[in-house]
Protein backbone atom coordinates (compact mmCIF):
# COMPACT_ATOMS: atom_id res chain seq x y z
CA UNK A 1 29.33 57.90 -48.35
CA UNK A 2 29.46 54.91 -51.15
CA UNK A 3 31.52 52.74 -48.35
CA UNK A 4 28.66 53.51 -45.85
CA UNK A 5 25.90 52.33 -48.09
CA UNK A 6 28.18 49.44 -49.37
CA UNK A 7 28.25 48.82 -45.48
CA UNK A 8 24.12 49.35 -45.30
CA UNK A 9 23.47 47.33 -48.31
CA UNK A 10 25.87 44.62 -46.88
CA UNK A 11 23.55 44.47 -43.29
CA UNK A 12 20.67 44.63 -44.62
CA UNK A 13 21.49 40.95 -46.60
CA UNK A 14 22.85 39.59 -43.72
CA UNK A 15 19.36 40.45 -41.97
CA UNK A 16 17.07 39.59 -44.38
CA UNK A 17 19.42 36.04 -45.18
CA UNK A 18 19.23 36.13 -40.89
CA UNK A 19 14.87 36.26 -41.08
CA UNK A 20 14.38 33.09 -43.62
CA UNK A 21 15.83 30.86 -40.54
CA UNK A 22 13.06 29.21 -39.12
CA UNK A 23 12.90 28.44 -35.07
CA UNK A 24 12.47 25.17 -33.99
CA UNK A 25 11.13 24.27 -30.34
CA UNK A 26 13.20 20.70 -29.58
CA UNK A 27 10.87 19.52 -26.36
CA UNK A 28 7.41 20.07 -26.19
CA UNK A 29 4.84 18.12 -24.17
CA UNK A 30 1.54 16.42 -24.98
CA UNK A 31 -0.18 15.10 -21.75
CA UNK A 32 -1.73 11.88 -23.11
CA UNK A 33 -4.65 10.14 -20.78
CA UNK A 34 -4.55 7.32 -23.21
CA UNK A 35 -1.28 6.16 -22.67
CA UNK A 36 -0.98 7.36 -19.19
CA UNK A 37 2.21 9.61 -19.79
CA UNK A 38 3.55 13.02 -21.14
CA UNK A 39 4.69 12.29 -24.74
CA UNK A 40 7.48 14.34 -26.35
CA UNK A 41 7.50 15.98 -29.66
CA UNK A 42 9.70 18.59 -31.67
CA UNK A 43 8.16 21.56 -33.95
CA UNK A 44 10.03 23.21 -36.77
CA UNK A 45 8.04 26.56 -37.57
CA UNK A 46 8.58 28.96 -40.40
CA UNK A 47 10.89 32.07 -40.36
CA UNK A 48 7.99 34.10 -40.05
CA UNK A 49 6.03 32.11 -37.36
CA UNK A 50 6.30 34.89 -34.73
CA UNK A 51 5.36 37.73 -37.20
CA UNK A 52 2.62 36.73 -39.17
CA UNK A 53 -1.02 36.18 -37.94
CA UNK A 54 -1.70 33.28 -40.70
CA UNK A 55 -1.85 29.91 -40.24
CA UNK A 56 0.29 27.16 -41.60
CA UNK A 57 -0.27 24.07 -43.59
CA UNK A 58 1.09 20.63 -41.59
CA UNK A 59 3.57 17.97 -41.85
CA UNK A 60 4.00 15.31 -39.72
CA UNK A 61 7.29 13.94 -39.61
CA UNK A 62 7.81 10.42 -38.01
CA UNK A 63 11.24 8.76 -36.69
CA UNK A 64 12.49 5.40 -36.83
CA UNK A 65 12.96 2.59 -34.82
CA UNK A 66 15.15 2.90 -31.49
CA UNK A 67 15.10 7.02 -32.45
CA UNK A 68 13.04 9.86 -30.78
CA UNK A 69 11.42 13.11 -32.05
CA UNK A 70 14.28 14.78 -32.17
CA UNK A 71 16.27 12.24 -34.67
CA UNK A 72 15.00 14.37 -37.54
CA UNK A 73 16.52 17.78 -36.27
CA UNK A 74 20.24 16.13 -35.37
CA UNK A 75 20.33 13.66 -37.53
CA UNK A 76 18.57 14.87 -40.55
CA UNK A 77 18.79 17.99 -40.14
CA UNK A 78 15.14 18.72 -41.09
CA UNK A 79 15.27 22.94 -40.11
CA UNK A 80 18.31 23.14 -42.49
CA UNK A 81 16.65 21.54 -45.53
CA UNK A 82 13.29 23.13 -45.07
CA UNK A 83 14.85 26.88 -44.40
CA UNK A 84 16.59 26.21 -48.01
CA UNK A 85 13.25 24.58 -49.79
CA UNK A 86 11.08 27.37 -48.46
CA UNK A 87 13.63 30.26 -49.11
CA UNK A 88 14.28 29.16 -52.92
CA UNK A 89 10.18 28.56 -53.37
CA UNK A 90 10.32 24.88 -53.42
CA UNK A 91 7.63 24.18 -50.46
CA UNK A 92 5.43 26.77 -49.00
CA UNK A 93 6.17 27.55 -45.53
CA UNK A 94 4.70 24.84 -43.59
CA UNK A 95 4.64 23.71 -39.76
CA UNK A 96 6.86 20.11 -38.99
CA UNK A 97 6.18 18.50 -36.08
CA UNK A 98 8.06 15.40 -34.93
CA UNK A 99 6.48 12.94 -31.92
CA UNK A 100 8.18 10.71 -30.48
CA UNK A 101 7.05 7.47 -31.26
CA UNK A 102 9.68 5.17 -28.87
CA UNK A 103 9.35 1.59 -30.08
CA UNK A 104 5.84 1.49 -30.74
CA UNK A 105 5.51 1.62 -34.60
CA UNK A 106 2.82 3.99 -34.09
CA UNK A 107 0.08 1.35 -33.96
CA UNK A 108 -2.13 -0.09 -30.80
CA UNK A 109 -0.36 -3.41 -29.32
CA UNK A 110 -2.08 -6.64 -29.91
CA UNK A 111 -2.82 -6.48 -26.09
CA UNK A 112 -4.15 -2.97 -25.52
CA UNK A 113 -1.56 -2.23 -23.79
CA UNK A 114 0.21 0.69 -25.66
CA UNK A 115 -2.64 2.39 -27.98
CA UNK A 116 -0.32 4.33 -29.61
CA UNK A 117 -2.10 5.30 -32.97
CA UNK A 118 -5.38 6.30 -30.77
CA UNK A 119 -3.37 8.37 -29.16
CA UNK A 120 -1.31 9.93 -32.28
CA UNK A 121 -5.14 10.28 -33.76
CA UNK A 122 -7.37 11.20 -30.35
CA UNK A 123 -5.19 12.98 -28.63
CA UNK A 124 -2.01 14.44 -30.23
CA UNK A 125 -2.98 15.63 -33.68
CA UNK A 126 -6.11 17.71 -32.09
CA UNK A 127 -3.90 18.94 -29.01
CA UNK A 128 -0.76 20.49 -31.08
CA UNK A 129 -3.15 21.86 -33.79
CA UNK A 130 -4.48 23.86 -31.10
CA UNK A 131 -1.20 24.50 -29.95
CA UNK A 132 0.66 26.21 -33.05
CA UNK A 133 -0.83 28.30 -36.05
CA UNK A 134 -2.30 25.14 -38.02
CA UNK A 135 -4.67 24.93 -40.61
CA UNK A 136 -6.30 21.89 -39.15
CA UNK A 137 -8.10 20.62 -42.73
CA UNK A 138 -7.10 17.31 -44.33
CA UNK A 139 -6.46 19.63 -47.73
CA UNK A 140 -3.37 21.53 -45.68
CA UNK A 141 -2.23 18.11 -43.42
CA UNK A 142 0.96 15.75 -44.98
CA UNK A 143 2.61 13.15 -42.86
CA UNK A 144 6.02 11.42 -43.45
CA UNK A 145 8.78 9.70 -41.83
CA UNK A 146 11.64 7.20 -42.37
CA UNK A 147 11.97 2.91 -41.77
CA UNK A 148 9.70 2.54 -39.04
CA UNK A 149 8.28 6.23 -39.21
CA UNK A 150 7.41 5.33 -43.34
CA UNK A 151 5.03 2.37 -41.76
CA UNK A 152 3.44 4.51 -39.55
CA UNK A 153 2.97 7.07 -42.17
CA UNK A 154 1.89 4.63 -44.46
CA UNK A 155 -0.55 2.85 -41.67
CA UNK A 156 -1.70 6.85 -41.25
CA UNK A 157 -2.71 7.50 -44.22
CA UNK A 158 -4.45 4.15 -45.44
CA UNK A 159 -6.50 3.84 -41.86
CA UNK A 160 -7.36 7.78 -41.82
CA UNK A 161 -7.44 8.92 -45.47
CA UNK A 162 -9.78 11.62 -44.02
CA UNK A 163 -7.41 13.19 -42.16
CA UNK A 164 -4.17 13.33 -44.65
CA UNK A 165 -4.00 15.12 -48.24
CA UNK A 166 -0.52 13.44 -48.62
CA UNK A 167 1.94 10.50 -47.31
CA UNK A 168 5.35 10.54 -47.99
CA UNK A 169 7.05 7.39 -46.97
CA UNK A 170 10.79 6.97 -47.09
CA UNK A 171 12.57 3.65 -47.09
CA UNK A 172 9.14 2.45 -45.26
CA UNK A 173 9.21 -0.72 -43.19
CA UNK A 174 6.61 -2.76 -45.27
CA UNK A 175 6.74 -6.75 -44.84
CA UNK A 176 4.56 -9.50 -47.01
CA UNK A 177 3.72 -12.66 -45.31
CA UNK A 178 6.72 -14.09 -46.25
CA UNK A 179 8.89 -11.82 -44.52
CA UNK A 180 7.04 -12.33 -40.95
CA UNK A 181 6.63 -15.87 -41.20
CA UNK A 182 10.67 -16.31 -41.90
CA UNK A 183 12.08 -13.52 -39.54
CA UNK A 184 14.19 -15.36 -37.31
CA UNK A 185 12.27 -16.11 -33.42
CA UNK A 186 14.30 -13.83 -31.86
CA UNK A 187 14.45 -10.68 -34.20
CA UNK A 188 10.65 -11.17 -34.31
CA UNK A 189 9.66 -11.65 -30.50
CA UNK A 190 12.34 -8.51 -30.07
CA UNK A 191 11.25 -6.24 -32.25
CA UNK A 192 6.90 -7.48 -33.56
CA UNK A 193 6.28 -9.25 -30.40
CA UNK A 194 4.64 -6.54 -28.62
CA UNK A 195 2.81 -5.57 -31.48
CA UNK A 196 1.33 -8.08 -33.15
CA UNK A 197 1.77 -11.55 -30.40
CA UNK A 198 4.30 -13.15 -28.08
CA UNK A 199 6.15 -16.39 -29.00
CA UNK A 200 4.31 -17.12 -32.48
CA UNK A 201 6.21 -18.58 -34.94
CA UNK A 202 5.57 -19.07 -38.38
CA UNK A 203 2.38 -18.56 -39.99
CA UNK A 204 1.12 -18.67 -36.58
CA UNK A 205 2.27 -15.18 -36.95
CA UNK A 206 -0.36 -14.40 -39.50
CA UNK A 207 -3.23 -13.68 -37.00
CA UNK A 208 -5.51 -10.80 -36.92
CA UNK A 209 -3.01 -8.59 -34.97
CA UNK A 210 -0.78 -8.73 -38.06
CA UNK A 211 -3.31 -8.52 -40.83
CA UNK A 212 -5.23 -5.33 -39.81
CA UNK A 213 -1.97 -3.85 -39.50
CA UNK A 214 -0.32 -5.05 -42.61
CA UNK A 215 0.18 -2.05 -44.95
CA UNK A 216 -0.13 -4.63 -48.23
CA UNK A 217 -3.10 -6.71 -46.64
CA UNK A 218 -5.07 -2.92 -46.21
CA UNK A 219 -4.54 -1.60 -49.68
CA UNK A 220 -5.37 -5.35 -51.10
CA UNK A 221 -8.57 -4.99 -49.04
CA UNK A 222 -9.54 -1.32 -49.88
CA UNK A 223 -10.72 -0.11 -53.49
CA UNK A 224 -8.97 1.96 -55.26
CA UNK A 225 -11.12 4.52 -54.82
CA UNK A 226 -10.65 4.91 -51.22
CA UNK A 227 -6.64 4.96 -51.94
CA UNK A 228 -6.66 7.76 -54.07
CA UNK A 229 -8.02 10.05 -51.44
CA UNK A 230 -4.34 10.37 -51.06
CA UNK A 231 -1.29 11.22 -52.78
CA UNK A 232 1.52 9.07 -52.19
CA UNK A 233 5.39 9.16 -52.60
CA UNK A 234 7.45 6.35 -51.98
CA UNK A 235 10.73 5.84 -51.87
CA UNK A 236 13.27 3.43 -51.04
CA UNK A 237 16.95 2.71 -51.83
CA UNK A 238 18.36 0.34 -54.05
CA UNK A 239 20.36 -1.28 -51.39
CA UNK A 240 17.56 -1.28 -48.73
CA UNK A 241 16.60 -4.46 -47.92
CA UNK A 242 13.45 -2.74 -47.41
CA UNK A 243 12.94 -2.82 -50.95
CA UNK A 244 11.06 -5.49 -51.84
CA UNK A 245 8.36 -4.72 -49.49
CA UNK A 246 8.35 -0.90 -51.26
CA UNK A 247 8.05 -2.73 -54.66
CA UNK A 248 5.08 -5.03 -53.69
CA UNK A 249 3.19 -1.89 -52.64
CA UNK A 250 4.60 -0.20 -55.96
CA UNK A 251 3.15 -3.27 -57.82
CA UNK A 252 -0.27 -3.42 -55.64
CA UNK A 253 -0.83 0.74 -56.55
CA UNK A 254 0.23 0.32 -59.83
CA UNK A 255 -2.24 -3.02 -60.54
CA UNK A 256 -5.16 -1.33 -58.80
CA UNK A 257 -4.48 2.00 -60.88
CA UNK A 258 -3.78 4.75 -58.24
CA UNK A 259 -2.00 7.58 -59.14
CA UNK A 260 1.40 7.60 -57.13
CA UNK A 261 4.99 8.69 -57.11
CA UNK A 262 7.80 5.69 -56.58
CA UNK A 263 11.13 6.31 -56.80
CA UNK A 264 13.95 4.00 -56.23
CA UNK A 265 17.46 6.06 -55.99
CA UNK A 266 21.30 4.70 -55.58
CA UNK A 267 21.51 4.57 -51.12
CA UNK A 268 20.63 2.30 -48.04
CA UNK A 269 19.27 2.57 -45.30
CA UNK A 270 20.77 5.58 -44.28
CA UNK A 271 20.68 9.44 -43.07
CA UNK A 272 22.37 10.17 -45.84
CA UNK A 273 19.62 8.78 -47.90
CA UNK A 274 16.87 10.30 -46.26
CA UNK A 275 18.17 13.50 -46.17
CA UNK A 276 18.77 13.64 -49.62
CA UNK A 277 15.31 12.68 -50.17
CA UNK A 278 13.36 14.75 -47.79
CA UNK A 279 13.68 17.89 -49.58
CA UNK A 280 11.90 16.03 -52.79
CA UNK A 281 9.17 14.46 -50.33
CA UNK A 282 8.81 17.73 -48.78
CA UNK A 283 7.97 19.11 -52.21
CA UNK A 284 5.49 16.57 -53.32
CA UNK A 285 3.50 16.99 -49.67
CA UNK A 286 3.94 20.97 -50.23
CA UNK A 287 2.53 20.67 -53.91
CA UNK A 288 -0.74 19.28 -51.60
CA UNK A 289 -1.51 22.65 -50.44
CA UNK A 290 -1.22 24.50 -53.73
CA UNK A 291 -3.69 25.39 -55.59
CA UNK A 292 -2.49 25.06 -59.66
């Protein structure tokens, strides 16, 4: 009798260790008419998703450059870390979901002809919030995402404080002047040609195209009441050349007096960085949706 309840007991914590797994769907589809194709994403759902009849606070997680939406899941191994955080109470159960951004930096091209962010803000955010259990509410909505995913979350966030209650960027792709004007003609016609203007060089580069999409130029220009309509982490390693772009937004919060969180830790610009760090940004998103 005691080796059959040793053997009951013994199930019934491999079950219940078994139901705090969440599920995560790697390829869904989002027809977009904007950009004139179907867009991929990934969703990481809670372990009790398929149970429950609630609805779920969001996080949107964004890749980086040359990655797709399902960098986060192999990679960093985003169900892994949240399973733990929302098992041991450190983030409510929440809803992930990871688009695929390709190349575009999550902004419109200088010539119209990717419109990336209307379509992240049009089209995508209103058609998966339909889709899965979402509390669609600005007060239960966090976005976040790594290099080129931190810019977008950062451009988010700062263009549609409306829509986010938190941004968590994460070794975030932010550039001053000086860093555009100097990047060498064929890094910058490769990689912020198609966003921002073809063949510029120098402060030829410093056109319109660059400036309304220039995470330091938009929090010079906004007040600092508009940027605390959202909570911000940042974070950035010490050996990210990234750095100094984090730090002049550090310094532009910090002189304009908004409340945010900035941490530099010991890492580049690495998965093993981020995913050491996502369970923290996670956390400060999560703390979003509490009430205290």
């Amino acid at each position: 009798m005691r080796n059959y309840l040793m053997l009951l007991l013994c199930c019934i914590t491999i079950c219940s260790a078994a139901q705090q797994h969440g599920k995560v769907y790697e390829t869904q589809i989002v027809k977009s008419a904007i950009l004139g194709k179907n867009v991929a994403y990934s969703v990481y759902v809670p372990a009790d998703y398929e149970t429950s009849s609630r609805t779920y606070p969001v996080v949107y997680l964004l890749h980086g450059y040359t990655d797709d939406n399902t960098g986060w899941l192999q990679f960093g191994e985003i169900n892994r870390y949240a399973d733990q955080a929302i098992a041991d109470g450190t983030i409510p159960p929440m809803i992930i979901i990871m688009p695929n951004g390709d190349s575009s930096w999550y902004i419109n091209s200088y010539d119209g002809k990717e419109k990336y962010e209307d379509f992240f803000v049009k089209e995508f955010m209103p058609a998966v919030e339909k889709t899965w259990h979402i509390k669609a509410e600005k007060k239960y909505r966090g976005i976040a995402g790594l290099s080129m995913g931190g810019y977008g979350t950062l451009i988010y966030s700062l263009k549609y404080p409306e829509l986010f209650a938190a941004a968590a960027p994460l070794s975030a792709a932010v550039f001053d002047d000086d860093a555009m004007v100097t990047t060498a003609d064929n890094r910058y016609d490769a990689i912020f040609g198609q966003l921002y203007g073809r063949n510029l060089k120098g402060k030829d580069r410093l056109n319109e195209n660059w400036y309304n999409n220039s995470v330091l130029k938009i929090v010079e220009q906004k007040s600092a009441d508009d940027l605390k309509k959202v909570r911000y982490w940042i974070d950035c390693g010490d050996d990210d050349g990234l750095t100094i772009g984090n730090s002049l937004l550090h310094i532009a919060l910090f002189d304009k007096k908004v409340p945010h969180e900035y941490r530099v830790r010991d890492g580049a610009h690495s998965w093993t960085y981020w995913r050491t760090g996502i369970t923290d940004a996670l956390h400060f998103i999560g703390n979003s949706f509490r009430q205290f």
